[in-house]
Protein backbone atom coordinates (compact mmCIF):
# COMPACT_ATOMS: atom_id res chain seq x y z
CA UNK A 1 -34.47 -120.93 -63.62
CA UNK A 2 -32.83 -118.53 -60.99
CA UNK A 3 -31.51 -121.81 -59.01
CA UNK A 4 -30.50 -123.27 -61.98
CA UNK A 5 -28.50 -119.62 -62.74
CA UNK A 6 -27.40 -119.86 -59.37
CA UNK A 7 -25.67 -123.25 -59.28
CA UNK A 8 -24.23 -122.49 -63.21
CA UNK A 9 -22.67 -119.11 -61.37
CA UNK A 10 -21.71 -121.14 -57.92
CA UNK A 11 -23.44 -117.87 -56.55
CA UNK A 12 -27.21 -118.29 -54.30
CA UNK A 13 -29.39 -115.55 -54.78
CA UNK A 14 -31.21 -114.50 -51.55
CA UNK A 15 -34.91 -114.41 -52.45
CA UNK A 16 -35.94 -112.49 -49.12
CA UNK A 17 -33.40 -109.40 -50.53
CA UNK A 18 -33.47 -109.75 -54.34
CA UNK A 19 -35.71 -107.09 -55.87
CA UNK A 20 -36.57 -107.28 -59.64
CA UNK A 21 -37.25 -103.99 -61.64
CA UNK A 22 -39.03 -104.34 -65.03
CA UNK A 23 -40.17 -102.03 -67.52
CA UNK A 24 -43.37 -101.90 -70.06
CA UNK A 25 -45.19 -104.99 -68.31
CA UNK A 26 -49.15 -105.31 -67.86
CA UNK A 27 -49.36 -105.57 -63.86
CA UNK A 28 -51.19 -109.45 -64.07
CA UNK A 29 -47.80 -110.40 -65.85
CA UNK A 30 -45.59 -109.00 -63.12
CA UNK A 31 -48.01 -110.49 -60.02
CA UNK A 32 -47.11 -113.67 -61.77
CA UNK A 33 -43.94 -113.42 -62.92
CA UNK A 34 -43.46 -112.70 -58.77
CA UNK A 35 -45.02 -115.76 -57.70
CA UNK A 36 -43.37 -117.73 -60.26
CA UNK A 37 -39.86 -116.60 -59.04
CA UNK A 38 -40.84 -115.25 -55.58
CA UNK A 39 -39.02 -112.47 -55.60
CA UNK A 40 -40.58 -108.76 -55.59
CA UNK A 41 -41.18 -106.77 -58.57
CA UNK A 42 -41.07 -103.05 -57.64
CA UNK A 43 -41.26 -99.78 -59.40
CA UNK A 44 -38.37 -98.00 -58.77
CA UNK A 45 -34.96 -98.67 -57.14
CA UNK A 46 -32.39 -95.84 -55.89
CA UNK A 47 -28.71 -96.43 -57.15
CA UNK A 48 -26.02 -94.29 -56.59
CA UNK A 49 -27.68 -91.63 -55.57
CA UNK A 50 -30.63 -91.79 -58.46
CA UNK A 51 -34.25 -93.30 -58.57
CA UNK A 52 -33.89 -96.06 -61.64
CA UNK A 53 -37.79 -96.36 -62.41
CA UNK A 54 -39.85 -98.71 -64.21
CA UNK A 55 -41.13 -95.73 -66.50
CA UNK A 56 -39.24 -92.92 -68.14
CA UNK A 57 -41.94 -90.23 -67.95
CA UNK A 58 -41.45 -90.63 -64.13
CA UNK A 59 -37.35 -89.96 -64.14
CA UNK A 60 -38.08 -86.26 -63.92
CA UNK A 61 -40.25 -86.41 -60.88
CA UNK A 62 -38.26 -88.82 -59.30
CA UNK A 63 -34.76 -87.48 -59.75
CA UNK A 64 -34.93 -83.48 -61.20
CA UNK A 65 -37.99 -82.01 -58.86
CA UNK A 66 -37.13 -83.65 -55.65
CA UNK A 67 -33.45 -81.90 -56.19
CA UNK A 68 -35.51 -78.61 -56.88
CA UNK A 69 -37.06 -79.19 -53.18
CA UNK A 70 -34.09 -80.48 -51.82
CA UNK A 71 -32.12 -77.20 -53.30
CA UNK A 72 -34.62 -74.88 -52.21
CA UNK A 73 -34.79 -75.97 -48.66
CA UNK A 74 -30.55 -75.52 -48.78
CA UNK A 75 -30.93 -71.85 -50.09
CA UNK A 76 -33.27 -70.98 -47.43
CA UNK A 77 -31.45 -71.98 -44.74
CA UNK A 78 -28.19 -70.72 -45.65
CA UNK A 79 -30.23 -67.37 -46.37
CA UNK A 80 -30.13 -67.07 -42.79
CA UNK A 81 -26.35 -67.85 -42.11
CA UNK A 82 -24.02 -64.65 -42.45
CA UNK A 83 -22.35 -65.29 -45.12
CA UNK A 84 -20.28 -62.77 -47.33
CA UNK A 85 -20.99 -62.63 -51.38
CA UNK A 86 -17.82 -64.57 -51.80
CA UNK A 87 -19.18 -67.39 -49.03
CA UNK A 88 -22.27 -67.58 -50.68
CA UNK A 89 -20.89 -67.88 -54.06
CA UNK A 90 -18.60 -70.59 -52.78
CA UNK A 91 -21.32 -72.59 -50.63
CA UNK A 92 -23.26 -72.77 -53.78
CA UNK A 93 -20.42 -74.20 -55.96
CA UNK A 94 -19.55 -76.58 -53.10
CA UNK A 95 -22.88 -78.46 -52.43
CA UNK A 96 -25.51 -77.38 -55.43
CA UNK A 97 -23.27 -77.53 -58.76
CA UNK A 98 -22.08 -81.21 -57.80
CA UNK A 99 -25.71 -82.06 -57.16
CA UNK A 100 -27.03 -80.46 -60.06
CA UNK A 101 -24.26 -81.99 -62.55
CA UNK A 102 -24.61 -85.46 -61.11
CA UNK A 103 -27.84 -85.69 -62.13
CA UNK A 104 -27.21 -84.12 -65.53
CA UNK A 105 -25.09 -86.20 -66.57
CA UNK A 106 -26.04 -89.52 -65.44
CA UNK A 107 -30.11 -88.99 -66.83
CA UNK A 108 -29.76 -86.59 -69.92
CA UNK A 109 -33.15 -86.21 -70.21
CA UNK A 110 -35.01 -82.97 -71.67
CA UNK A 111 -36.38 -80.58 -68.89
CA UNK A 112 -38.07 -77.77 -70.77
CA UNK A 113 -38.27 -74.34 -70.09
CA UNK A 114 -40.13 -74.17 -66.69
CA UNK A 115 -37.65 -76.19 -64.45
């Protein structure tokens, strides 16, 4: 069916490259549906800058706490740069907001209280 989309499309799909993500699917379906088409199923793909995953309970983890890390480990080491209020203020709205507002608004999902 892929060849068949292929030829339809005048486009050939490189099998060796082509990753497929897929969501709710037992894992005996996906092992065949991958040896059917021979190309990999996988559980999560980055785009843009954002983990796409196969389940939405893992967006959060994926995305939201590695940002936490990533933002912590920033902090720290520009606790150690001497920087005045108004340079810290402005390193913060320079590389966290953008981070943190990326994310925001391309996965609006609901973080709780404890994040």
């Amino acid at each position: 069916k892929i060849e068949e989309y292929g030829k339809v499309a005048g486009l050939k799909i490189n099998k060796d490259k082509t990753k497929i993500l897929i969501k709710n699917m037992l894992a005996r379906r996906k092992k065949k549906l991958e040896e059917v088409l021979g190309i990999q199923v996988i559980n999560k793909i980055k785009y843009l800058g954002i983990y796409i995953t196969s389940r939405c309970s893992t967006l959060k983890e994926d995305n939201y706490l590695k940002l936490k890390q990533q933002i912590a480990t920033d902090l720290t080491k520009w606790g150690n740069l001497q920087l005045s209020l108004i340079g810290r203020i402005s390193t913060i709205k320079m590389n966290v907001l953008p981070k943190i507002l990326y994310l925001f608004q391309t996965i609006p999902i609901q973080l709780g209280k404890n994040f």
